[in-house]
Protein backbone atom coordinates (compact mmCIF):
# COMPACT_ATOMS: atom_id res chain seq x y z
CA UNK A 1 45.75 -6.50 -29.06
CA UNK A 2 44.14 -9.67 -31.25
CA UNK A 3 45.90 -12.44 -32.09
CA UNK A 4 44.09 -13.50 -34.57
CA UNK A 5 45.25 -16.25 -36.97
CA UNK A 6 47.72 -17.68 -34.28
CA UNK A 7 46.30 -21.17 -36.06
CA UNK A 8 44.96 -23.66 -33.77
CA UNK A 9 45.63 -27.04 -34.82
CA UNK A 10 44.43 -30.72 -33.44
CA UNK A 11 46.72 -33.45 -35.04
CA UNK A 12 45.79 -36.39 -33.57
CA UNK A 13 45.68 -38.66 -36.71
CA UNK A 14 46.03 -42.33 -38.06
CA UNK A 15 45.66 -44.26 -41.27
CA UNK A 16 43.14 -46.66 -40.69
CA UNK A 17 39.65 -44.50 -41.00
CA UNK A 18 37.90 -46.65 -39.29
CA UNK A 19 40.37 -47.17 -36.19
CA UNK A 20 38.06 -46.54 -32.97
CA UNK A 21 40.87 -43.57 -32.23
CA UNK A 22 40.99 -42.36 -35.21
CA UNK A 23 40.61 -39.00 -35.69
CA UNK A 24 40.85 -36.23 -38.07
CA UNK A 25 43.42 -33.44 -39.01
CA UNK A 26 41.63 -30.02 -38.25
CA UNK A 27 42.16 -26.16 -38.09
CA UNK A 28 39.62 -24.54 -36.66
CA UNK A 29 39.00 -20.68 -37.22
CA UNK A 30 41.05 -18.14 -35.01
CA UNK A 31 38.37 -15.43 -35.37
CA UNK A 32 34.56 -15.20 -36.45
CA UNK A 33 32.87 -12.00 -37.44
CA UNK A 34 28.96 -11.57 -38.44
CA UNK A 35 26.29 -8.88 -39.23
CA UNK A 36 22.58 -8.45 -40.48
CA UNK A 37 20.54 -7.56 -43.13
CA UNK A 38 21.58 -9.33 -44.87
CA UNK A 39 22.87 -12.03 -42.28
CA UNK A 40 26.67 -13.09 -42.84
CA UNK A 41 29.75 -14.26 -41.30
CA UNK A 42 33.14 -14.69 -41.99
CA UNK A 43 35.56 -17.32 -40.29
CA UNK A 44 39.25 -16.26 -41.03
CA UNK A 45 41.75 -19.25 -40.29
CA UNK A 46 45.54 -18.54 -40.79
CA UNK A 47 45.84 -19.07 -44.63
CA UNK A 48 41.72 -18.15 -45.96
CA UNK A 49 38.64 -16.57 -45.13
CA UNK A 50 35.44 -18.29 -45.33
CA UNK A 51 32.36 -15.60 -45.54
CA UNK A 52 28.74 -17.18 -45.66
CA UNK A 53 26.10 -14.96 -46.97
CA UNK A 54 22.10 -14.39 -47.10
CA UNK A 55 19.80 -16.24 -46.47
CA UNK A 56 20.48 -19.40 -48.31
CA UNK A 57 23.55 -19.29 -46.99
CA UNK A 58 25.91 -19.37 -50.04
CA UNK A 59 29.75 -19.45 -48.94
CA UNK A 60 32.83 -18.35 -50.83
CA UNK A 61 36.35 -19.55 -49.14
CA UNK A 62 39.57 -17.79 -50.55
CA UNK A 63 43.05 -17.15 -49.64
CA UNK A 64 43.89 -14.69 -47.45
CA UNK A 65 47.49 -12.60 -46.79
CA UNK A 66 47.05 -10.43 -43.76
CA UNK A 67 48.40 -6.68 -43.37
CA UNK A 68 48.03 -5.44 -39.65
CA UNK A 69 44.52 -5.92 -38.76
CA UNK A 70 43.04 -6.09 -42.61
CA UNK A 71 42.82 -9.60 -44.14
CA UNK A 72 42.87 -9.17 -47.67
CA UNK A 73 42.02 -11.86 -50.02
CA UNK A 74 41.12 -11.66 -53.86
CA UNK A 75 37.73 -10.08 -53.68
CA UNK A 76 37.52 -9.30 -49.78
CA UNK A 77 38.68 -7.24 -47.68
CA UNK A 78 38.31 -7.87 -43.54
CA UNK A 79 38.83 -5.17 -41.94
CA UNK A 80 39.18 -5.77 -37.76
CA UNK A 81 39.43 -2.89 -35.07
CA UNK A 82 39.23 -3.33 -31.35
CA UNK A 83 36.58 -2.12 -28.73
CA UNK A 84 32.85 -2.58 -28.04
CA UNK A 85 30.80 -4.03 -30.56
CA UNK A 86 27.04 -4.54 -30.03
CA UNK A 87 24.83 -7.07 -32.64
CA UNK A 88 22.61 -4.68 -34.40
CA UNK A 89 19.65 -7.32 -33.59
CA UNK A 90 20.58 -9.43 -29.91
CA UNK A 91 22.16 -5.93 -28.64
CA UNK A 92 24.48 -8.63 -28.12
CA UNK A 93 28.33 -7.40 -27.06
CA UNK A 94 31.61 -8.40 -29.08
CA UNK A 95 35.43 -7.38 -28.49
CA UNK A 96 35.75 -6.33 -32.10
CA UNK A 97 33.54 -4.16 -35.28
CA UNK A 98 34.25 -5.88 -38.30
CA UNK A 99 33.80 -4.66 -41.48
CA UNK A 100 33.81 -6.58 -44.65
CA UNK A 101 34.26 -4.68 -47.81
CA UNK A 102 34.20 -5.73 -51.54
CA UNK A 103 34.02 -3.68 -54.90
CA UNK A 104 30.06 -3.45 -54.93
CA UNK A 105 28.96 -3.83 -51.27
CA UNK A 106 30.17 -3.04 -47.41
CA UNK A 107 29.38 -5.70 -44.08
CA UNK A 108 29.61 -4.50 -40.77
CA UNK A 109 29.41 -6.73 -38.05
CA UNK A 110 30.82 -7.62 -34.58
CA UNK A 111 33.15 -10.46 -34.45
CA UNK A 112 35.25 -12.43 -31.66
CA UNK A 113 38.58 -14.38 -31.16
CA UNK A 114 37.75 -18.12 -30.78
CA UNK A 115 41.08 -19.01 -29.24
C-alpha cells in the first residue's frame, strides 16, 4: 500500500542567511503524478497539491485534505490506485495510474512515491 504524504522534512536551519551552514527549511513532495496531451503534473506534499499544466507551464497550488487514496482540494480531485502504469509517450513504467479530475476536464497519468 502507498504511503503517500508521510511528509519528509529537512530542518537543518539558522538565522544568519548568509552563515556558510546555513540552510533552508524544506518539504519536499511525498508523491508526483504526470500525463500528456496536454503535459501536467501534480506534486502532492502532506498539507497541498501543486499541479503544473500545458505547455507554458502555469501552476495552481491549493490545500489538500486526503480521504483514502483521493486527495481532494478545492477544485481538484487526485485520485491514486495501485499497479502498473505505463507513460502514454516513454512507454515508461510507474507503481501507480493517477487520475486528476476537475468540474470541466479529466488527467490521467502515471505517478510515483518519492520517499
Amino acid at each position: 500500500m502507498l504511503s503517500v504524504l508521510s511528509g519528509v522534512v529537512g530542518c537543518n536551519t539558522t538565522d544568519d542567511p548568509h552563515a556558510s551552514n546555513a540552510t533552508t527549511k524544506t518539504i519536499d513532495p511525498s508523491f508526483l503524478g504526470s500525463g500528456n496531451e496536454p503535459p501536467w503534473t501534480v506534486a502532492l506534499y502532506p498539507t497541498k497539491l501543486v499541479l503544473t499544466r500545458g505547455y507554458d507551464k502555469q501552476s495552481i497550488t491549493q490545500p489538500i485534505v486526503r480521504y483514502g487514496m483521493s486527495f481532494m482540494s478545492e477544485e481538484y480531485t487526485v485520485s491514486l490506485k495501485p499497479g502498473p502504469c505505463f507513460d502514454s509517450m516513454s512507454g515508461k513504467k510507474f507503481d501507480t495510474t493517477v487520475v486528476v479530475s476537475a468540474e470541466k476536464e479529466t488527467l490521467h497519468g502515471c505517478g510515483q512515491e518519492l520517499n
